[in-house]
Protein backbone atom coordinates (compact mmCIF):
# COMPACT_ATOMS: atom_id res chain seq x y z
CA UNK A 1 91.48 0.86 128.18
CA UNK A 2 89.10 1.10 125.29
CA UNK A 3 91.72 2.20 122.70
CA UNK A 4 93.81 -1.07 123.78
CA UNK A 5 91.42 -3.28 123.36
CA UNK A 6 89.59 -1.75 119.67
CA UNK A 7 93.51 -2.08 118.86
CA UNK A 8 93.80 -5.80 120.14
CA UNK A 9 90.82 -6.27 118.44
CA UNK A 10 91.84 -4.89 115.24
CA UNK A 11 94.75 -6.61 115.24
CA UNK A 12 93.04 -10.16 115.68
CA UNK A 13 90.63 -9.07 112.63
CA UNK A 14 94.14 -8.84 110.66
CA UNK A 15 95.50 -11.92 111.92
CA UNK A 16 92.21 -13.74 110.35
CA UNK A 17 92.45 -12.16 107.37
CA UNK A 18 95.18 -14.08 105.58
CA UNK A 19 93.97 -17.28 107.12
CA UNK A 20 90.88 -16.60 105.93
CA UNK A 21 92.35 -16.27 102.43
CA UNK A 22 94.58 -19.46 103.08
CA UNK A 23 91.44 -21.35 104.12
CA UNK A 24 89.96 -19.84 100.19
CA UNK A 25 93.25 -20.75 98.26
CA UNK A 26 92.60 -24.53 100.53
CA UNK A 27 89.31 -24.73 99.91
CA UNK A 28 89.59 -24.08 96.02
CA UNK A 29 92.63 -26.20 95.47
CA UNK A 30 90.69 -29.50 97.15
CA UNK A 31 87.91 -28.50 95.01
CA UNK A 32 90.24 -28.71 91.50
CA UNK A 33 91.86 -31.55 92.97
CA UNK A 34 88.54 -33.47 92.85
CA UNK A 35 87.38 -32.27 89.60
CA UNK A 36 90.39 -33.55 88.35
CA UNK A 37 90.28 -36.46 89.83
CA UNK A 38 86.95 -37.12 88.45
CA UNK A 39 87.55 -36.16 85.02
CA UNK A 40 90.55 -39.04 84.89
CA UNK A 41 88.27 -41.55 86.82
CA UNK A 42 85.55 -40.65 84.16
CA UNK A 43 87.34 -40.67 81.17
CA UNK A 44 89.94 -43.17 81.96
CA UNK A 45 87.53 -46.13 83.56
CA UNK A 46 84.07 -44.97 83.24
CA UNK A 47 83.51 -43.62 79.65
CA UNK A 48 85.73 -46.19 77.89
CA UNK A 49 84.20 -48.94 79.71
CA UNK A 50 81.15 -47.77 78.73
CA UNK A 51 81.79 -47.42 75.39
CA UNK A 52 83.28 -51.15 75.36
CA UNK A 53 80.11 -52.50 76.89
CA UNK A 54 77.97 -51.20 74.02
CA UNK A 55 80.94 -52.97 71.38
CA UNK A 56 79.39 -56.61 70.23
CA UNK A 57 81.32 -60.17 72.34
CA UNK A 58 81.97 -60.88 68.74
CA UNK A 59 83.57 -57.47 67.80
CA UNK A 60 87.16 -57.34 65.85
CA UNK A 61 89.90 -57.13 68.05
CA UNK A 62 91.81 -53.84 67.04
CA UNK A 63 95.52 -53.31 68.26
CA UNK A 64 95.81 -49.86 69.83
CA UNK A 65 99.51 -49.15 70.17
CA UNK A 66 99.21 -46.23 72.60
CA UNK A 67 99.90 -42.93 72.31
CA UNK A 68 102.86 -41.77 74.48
CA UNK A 69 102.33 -38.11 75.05
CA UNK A 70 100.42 -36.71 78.32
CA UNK A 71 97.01 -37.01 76.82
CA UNK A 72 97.83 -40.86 76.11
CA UNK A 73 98.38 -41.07 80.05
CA UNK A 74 95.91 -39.76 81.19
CA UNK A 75 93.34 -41.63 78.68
CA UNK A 76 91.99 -38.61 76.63
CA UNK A 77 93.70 -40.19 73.67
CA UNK A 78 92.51 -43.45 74.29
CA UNK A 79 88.87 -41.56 74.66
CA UNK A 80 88.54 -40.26 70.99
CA UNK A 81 89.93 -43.73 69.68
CA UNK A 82 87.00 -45.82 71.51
CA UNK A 83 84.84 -44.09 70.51
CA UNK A 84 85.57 -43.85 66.88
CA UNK A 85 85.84 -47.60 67.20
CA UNK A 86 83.04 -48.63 68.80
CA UNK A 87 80.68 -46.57 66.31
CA UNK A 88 82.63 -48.52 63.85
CA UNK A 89 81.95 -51.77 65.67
CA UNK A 90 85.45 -52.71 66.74
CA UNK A 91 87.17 -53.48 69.80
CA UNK A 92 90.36 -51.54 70.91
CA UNK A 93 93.29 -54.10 72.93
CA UNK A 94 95.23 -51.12 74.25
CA UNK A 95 98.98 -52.02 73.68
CA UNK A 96 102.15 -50.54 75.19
CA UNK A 97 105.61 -50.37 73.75
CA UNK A 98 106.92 -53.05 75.79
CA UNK A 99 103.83 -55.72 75.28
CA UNK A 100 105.53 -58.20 73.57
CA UNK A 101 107.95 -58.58 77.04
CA UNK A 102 110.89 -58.47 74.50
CA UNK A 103 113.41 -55.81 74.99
CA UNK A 104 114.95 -56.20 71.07
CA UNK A 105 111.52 -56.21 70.06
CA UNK A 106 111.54 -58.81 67.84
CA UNK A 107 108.95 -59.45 64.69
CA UNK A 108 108.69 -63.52 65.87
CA UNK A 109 107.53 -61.64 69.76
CA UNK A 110 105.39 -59.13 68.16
CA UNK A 111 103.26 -61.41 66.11
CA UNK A 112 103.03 -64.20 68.78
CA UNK A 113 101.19 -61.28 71.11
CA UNK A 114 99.21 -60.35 67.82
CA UNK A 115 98.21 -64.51 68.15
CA UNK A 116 98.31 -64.59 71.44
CA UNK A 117 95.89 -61.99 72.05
CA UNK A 118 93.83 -62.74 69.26
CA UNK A 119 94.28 -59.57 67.03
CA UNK A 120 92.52 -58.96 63.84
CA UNK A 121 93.54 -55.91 62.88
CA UNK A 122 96.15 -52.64 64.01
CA UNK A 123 95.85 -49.41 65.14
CA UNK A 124 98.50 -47.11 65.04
CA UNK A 125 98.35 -43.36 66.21
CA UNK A 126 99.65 -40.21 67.10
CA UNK A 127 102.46 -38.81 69.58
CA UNK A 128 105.79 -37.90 69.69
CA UNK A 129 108.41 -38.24 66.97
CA UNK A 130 109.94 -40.85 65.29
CA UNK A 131 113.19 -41.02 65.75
CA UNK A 132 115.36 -39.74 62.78
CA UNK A 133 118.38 -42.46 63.04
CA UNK A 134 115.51 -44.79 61.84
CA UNK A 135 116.14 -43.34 58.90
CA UNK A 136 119.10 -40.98 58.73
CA UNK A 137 117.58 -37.19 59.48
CA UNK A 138 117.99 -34.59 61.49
CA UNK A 139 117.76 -34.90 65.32
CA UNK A 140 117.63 -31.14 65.50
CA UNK A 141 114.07 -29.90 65.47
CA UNK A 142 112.21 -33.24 66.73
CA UNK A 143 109.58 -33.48 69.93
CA UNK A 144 109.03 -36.50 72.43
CA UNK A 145 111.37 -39.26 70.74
CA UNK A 146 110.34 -42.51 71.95
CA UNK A 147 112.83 -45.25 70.11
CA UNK A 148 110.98 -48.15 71.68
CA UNK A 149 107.53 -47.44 70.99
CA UNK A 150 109.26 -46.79 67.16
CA UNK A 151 110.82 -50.40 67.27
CA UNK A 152 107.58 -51.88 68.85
CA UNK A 153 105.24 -50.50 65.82
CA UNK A 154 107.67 -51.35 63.41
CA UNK A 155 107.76 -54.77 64.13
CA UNK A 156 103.48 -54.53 64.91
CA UNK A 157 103.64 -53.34 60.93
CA UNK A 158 105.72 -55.86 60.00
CA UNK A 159 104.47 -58.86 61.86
CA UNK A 160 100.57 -57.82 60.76
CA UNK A 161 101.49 -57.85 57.07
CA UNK A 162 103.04 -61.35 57.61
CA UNK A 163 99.27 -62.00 59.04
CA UNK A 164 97.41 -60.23 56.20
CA UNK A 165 96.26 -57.81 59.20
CA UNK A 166 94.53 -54.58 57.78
CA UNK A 167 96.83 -51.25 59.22
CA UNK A 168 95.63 -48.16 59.95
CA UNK A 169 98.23 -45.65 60.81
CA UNK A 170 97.21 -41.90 62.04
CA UNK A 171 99.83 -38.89 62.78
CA UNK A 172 102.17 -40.08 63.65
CA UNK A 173 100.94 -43.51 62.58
CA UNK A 174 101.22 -42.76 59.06
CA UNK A 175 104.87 -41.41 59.24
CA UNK A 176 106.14 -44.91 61.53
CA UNK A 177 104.17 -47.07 58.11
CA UNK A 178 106.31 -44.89 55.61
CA UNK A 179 109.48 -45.44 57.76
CA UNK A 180 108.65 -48.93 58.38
CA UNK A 181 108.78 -49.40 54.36
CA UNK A 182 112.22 -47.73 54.27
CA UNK A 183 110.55 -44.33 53.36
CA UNK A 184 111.84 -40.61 54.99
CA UNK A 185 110.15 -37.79 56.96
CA UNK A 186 109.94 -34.23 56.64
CA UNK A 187 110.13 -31.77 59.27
CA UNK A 188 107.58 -28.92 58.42
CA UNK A 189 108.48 -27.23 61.70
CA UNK A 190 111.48 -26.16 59.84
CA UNK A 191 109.77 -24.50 56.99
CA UNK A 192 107.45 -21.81 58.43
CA UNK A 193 105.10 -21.82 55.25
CA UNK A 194 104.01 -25.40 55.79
CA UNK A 195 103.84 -25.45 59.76
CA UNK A 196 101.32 -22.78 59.89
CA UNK A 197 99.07 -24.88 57.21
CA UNK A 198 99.64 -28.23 58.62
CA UNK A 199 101.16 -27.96 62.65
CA UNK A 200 97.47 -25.89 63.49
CA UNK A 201 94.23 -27.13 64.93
CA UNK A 202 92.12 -25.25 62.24
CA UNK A 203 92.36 -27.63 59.29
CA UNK A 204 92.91 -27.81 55.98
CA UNK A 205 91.91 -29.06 52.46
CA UNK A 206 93.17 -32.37 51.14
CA UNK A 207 93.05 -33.91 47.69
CA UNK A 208 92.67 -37.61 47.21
CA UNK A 209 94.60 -39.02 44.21
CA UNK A 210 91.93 -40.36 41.87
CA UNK A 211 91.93 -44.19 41.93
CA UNK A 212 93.43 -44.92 45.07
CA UNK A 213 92.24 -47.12 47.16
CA UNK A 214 91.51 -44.24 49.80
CA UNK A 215 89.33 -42.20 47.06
CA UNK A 216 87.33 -45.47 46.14
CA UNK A 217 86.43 -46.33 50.28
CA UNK A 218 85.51 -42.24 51.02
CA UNK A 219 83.63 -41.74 47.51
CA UNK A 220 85.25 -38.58 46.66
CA UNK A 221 88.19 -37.22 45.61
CA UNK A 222 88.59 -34.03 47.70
CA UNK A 223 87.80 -33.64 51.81
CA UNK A 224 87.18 -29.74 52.03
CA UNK A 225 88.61 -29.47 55.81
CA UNK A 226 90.65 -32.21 57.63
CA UNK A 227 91.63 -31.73 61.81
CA UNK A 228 95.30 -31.44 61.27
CA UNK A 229 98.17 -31.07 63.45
CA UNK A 230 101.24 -32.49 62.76
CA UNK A 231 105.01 -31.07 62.38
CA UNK A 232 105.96 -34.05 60.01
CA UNK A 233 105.03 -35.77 57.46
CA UNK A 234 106.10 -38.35 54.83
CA UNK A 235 109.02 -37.46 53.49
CA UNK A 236 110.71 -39.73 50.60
CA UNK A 237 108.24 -42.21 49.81
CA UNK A 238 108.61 -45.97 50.24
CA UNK A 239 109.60 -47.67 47.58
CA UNK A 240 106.28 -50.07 48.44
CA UNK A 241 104.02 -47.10 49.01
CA UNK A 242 102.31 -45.23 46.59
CA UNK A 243 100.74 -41.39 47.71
CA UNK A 244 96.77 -41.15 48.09
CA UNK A 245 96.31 -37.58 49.18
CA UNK A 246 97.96 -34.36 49.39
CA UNK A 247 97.40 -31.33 51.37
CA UNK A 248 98.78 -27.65 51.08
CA UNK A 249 102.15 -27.41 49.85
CA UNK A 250 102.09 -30.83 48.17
CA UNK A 251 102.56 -32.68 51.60
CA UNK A 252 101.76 -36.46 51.49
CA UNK A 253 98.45 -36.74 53.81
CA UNK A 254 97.74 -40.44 52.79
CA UNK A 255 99.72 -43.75 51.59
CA UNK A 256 98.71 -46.85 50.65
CA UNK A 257 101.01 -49.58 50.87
CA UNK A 258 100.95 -52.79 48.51
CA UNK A 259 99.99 -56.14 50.44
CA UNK A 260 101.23 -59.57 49.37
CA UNK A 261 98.47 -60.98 47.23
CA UNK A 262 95.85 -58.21 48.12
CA UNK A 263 94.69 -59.71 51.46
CA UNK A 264 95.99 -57.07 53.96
CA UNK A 265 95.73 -53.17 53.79
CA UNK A 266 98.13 -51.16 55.12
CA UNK A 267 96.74 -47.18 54.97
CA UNK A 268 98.27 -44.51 56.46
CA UNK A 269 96.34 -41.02 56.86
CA UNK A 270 98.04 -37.64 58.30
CA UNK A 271 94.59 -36.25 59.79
CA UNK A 272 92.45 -36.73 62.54
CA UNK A 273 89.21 -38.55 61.80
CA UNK A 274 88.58 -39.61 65.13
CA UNK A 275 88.26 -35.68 65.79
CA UNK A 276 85.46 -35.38 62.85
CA UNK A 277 82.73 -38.30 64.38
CA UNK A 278 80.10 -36.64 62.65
CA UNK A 279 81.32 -36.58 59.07
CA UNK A 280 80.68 -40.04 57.81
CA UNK A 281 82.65 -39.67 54.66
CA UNK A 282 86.25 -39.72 57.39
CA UNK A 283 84.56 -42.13 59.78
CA UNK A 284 84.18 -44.83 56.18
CA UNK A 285 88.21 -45.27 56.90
CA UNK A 286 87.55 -46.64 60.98
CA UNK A 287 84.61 -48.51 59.23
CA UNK A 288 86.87 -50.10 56.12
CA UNK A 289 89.16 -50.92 59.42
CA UNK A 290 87.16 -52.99 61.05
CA UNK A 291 85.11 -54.68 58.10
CA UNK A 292 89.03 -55.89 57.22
CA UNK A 293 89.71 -57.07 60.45
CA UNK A 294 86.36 -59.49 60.63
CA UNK A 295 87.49 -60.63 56.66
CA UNK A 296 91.01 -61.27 58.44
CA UNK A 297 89.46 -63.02 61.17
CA UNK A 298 87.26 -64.91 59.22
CA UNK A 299 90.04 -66.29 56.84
CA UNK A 300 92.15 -67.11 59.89
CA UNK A 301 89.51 -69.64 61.63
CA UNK A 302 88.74 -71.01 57.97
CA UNK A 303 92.33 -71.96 57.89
């Protein structure tokens, strides 16, 4: 009798075992579940409205076309872009590919939003690829294609020069401003030299081109380490764009592009900034961005 019931007891101190571990695997799950939750609530809602509230009433409006990739969803994007803003004194107005509630997104839809919503300036940043039958490459080789949000900022580029808005462009941003012009891209993740300089999160040197409009705003003419990670880049320059910096391999890491009559500015960097807060020297090109945008706003009310 004692041997059945050490064995019936043994066998219920089995039977808890894996429930016990079930109840663990629950337990731990609910727990990342939560922290997850958190972290979107946090730096989706939280942080960013933070970081709006401490942005003057008065602040430039800044055009934020969205980036399109997973950390644009879930706001981590957005994050590094407030915040570069807001030191700068500027106000993001997060917009989406489809804003303009135009499906042929038109330049006349585009820059009645840009009115509508009161926009002094443009944002444009990184994400997936632009797509190659913009301007006749290779489809081989190319990541996260997203011909809408292409069409959308090439008619935000288009319809802010009309305005005399200033343009940044970042990434990505940079290569939709040369295409926008009629330039070409490259595709460094077919030359295995270039991606491991450029398509890494380590950096890299980049020389300004003396005289530029870029080398005038930063004060120098060489950045010893950029955040860089990209696998394209400017490929056949625009016919209205003129280089402003180079990195490893001669890749274009800056254009300028020539506004009617000097009033806009149209710049388009390869690198990060927003991932380099601390060095003031990259932050000067968030700063130029928003000191543009309150001349642009200032000239529009005087009109």
């Amino acid at each position: 009798m004692t041997t059945t019931n050490e064995n019936t007891r043994a066998g219920e101190t089995q039977a808890r075992k894996p429930r016990r571990w079930l109840r663990r695997v629950g337990i731990a799950l609910a727990m990342l579940l939560v922290i997850v939750v958190t972290a979107y609530l946090v730096t989706h809602f939280l942080y960013p409205h933070w970081l709006q509230q401490r942005v003057p009433n008065d602040a430039p409006r800044i055009a934020f076309s969205l980036d399109n990739s997973l950390l644009g969803q879930i706001g981590i994007t957005d994050v590094t872009y407030q915040r570069a803003l807001a030191k700068a004194g500027g106000r993001l107005i997060t917009f989406r590919p489809d804003a303009a509630g135009d499906p042929n997104v038109s330049t006349e839809a585009v820059r009645a939003l840009l009115e509508r919503e009161r926009i002094d300036g443009v944002l444009l940043t990184g994400g997936g690829d632009v797509d190659p039958n913009l301007y006749g490459g290779s489809p081989e080789n190319t990541m996260l294609v997203h011909r809408l949000r292409d069409d959308f900022e090439i008619a935000l580029i288009q319809a802010a020069r009309a305005a005399n808005l200033p343009v940044l462009g970042i990434c990505r941003g940079c290569q939709i401003i040369n295409v926008a012009f009629g330039g070409t891209l490259r595709n460094l993740r077919e030359e295995e030299d270039m991606k491991g300089c450029h398509l890494v999160l380590t950096g890299h040197p980049v020389e300004l081109v003396p005289g530029s409009a870029l080398a005038e705003m930063l004060g120098v003419t060489d950045l010893a380490k950029v955040a860089s990670l990209h696998g394209q880049a400017v490929g056949e320059l625009a016919p209205e764009a003129k280089i402003a910096a180079t990195g490893p391999g001669e890749v274009v890491e800056a254009i300028e592009v020539d506004t009617p009559a000097g009033r806009g500015w149209i710049l388009g960097i390869q690198w990060h900034p927003e991932l380099t807060l601390d060095d003031e020297i990259q932050h000067q090109v968030f700063r130029t961005l928003v000191d543009r945008a309150r001349t642009a706003r200032q000239r529009r009310r005087a009109r």
